[in-house]
Protein backbone atom coordinates (compact mmCIF):
# COMPACT_ATOMS: atom_id res chain seq x y z
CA UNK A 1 -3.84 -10.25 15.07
CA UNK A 2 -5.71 -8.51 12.38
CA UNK A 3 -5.91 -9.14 8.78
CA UNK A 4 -2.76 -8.14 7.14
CA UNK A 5 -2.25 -7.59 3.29
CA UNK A 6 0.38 -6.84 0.48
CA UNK A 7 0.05 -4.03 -2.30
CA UNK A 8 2.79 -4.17 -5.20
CA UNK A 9 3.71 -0.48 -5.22
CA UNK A 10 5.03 0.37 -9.04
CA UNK A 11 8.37 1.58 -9.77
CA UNK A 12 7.18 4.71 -10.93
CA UNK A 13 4.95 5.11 -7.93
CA UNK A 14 8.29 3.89 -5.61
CA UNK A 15 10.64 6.82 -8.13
CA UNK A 16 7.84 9.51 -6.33
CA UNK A 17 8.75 8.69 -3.18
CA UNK A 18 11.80 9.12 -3.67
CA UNK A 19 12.10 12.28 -5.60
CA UNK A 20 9.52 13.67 -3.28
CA UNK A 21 11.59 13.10 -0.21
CA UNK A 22 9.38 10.89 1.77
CA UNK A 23 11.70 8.55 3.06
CA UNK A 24 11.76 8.43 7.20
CA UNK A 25 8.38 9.95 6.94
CA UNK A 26 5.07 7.71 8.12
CA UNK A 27 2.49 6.83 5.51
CA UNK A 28 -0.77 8.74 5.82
CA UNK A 29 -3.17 7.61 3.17
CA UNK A 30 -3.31 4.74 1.27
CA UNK A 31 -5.26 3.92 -2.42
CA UNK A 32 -7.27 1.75 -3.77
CA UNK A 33 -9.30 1.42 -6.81
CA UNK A 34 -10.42 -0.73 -9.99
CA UNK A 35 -6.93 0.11 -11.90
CA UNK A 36 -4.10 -2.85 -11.23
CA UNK A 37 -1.43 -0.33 -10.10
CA UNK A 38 -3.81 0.41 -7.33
CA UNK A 39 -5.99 -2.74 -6.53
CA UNK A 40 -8.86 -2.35 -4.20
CA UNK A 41 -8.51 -2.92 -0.50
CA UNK A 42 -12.35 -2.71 -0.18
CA UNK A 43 -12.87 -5.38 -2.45
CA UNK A 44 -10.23 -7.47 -0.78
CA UNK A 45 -12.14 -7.41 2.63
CA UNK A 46 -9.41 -4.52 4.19
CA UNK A 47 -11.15 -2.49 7.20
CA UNK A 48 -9.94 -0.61 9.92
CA UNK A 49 -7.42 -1.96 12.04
CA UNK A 50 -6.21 -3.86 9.76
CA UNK A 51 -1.94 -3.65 8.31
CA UNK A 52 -1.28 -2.73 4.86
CA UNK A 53 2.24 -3.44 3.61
CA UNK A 54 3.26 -1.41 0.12
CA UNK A 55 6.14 -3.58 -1.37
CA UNK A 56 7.97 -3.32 -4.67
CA UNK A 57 9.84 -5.42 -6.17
CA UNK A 58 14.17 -4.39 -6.90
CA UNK A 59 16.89 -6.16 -7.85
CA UNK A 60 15.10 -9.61 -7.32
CA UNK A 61 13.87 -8.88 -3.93
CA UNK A 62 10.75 -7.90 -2.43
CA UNK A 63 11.05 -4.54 -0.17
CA UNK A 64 8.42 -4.00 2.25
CA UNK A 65 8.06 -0.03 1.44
CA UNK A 66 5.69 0.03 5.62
CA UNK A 67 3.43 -1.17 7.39
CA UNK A 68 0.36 0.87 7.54
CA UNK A 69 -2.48 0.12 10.09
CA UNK A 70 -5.81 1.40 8.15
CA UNK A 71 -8.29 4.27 10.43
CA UNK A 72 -10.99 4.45 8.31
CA UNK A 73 -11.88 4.82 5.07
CA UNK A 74 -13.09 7.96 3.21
CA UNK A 75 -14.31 10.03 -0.01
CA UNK A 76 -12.00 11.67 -2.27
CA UNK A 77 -13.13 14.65 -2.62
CA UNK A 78 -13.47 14.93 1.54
CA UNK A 79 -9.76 13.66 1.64
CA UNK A 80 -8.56 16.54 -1.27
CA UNK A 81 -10.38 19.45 1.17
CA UNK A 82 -9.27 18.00 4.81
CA UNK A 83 -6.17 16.82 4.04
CA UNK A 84 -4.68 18.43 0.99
CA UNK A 85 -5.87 22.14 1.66
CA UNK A 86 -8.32 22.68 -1.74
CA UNK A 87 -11.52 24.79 -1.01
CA UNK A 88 -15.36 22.54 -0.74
CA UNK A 89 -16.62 24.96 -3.29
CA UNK A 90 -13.76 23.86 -5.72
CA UNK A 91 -14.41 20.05 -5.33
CA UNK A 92 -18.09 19.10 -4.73
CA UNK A 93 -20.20 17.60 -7.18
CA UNK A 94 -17.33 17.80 -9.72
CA UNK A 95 -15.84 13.79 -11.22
CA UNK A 96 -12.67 12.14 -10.08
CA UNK A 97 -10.80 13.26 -13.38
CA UNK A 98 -11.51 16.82 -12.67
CA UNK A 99 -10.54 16.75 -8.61
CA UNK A 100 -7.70 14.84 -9.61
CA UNK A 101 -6.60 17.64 -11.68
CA UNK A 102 -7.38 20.14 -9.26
CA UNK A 103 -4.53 17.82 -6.75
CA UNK A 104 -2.34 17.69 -9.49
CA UNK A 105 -1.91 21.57 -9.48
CA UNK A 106 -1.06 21.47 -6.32
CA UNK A 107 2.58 23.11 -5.90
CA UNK A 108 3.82 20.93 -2.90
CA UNK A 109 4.84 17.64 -3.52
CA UNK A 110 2.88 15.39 -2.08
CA UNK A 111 4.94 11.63 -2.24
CA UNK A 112 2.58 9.16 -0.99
CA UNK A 113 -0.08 11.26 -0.39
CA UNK A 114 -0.97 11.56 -4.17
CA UNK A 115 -3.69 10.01 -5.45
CA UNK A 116 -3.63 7.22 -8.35
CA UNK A 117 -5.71 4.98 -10.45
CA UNK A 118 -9.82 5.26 -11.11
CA UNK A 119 -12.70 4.65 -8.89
CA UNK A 120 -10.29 6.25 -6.19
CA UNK A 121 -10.15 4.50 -2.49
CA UNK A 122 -9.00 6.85 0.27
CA UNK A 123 -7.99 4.99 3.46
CA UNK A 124 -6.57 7.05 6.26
CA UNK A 125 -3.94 5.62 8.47
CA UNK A 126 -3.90 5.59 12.00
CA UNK A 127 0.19 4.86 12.60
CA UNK A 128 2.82 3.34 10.36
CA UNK A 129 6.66 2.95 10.32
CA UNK A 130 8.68 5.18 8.48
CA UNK A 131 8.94 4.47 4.82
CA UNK A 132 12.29 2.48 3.74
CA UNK A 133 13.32 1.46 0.97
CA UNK A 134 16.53 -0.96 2.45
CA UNK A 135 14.04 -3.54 4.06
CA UNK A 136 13.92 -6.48 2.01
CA UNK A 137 12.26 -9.80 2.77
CA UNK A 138 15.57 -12.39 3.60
CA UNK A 139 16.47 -14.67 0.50
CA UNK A 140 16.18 -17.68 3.00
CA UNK A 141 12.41 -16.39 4.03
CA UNK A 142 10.89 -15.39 0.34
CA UNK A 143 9.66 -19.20 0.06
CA UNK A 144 8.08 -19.32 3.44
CA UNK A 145 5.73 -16.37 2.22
CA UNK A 146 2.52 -17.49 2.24
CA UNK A 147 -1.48 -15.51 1.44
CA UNK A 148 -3.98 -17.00 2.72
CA UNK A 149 -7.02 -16.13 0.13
CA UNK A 150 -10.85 -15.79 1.88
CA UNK A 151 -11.34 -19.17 -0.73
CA UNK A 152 -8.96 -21.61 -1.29
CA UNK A 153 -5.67 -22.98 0.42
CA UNK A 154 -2.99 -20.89 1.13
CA UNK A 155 -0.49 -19.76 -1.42
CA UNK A 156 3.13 -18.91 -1.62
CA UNK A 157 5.19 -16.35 -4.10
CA UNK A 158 5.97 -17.92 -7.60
CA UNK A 159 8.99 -18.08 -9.96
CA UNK A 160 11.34 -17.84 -6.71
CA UNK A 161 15.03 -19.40 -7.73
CA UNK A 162 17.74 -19.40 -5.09
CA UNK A 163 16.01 -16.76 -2.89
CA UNK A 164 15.54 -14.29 -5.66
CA UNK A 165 12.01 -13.73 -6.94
CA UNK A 166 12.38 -13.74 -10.66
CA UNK A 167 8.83 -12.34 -12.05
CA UNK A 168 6.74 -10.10 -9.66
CA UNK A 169 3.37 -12.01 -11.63
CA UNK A 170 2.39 -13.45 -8.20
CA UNK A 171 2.49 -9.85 -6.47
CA UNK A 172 0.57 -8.22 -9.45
CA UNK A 173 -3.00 -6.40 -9.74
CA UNK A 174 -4.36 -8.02 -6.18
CA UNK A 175 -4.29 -6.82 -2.47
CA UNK A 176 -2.87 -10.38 -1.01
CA UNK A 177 -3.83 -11.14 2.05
CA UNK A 178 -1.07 -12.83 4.58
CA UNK A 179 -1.30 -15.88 6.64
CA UNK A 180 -0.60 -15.28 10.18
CA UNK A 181 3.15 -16.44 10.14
CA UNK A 182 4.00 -14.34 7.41
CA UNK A 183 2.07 -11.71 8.69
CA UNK A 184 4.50 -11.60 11.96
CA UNK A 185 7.57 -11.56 9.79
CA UNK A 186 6.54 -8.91 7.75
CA UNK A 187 5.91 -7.58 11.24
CA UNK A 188 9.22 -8.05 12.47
CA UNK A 189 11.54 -6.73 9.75
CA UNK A 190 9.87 -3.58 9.86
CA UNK A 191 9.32 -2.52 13.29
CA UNK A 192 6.11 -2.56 13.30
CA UNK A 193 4.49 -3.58 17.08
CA UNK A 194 1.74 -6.11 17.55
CA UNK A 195 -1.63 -5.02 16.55
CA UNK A 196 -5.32 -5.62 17.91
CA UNK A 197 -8.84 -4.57 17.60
């Protein structure tokens, strides 16, 4: 199996996808950055092939939003004229802020497609699972969690008191990468079929 990670989605960022309808559809695009809403999957060692899982954190339980397998990774401003429809002439050479406005004027909603935080990571997916919001890891399985850093032993989720995680802290500002057991549940509960380079 490939690498497989967790990103703490925010509730704001989990409110869009709502309110924009994207529920049942596939995720896309994922971001990454520098800002701790959206932590960098570069700098965690994330590369194509491997699964990203957005989760957020509700009513004392961790929802896994998908699971994301990443394509490839690309530049914002190629991402906002391939996939979001603005013209070259409007985009190149111009900074983030000012591309970012240019998306923001967009009239369609655009859910999980949006881009957020600085220093702006696109990574293009190549298949996902619908997004959910009713999938929630089982109060009997939230200890068994386990990230296995690149340095260091393998940790689990903190502040967890009869199967309800009481502060998000150990989610937070990091792309976490999963040990291969926790990996496979994550897997499981959403659908999403074994994976291999």
């Amino acid at each position: 199996m490939n690498s497989a990670y967790t990103v703490l989605w925010t509730k704001a960022r989990y409110d869009g996808l709502c309110n924009d309808g994207d529920e049942g559809k596939s995720i896309t695009v994922l971001f990454g950055g520098i800002h701790q809403s959206a932590p960098s999957l570069v700098h965690a060692g994330s590369a194509a092939g491997d699964v990203v899982f957005p989760v957020v954190v509700h009513a004392e339980a961790v929802h896994i939003i998908s699971g994301a397998v990443i394509k490839e990774f690309i530049e914002l401003n190629r991402y906002a004229v391939e996939y979001l429809g603005l013209k070259r002439k409007d985009v190149e050479g111009r900074p983030e802020y000012e591309v970012m406005k240019l998306i923001a004027s967009l009239a369609t909603p655009l859910g999980h497609r949006r881009p957020y935080g600085c220093d702006i990571e696109v990574a293009l997916v190549e298949r996902s699972t619908p997004i959910r919001f009713d999938v929630a890891i089982p109060p009997e399985d939230l200890g068994s969690v386990t990230f296995c850093p690149r340095k260091g032993p393998p940790v689990g989720l903190r502040h967890i008191e009869g199967g309800k995680l009481k502060s998000s802290v150990s989610l937070q500002g990091n792309i976490r990468r999963l040990c291969p057991e926790s990996a496979r549940l994550f897997c499981g509960l959403v659908g999403l079929q074994p994976f291999a380079r």
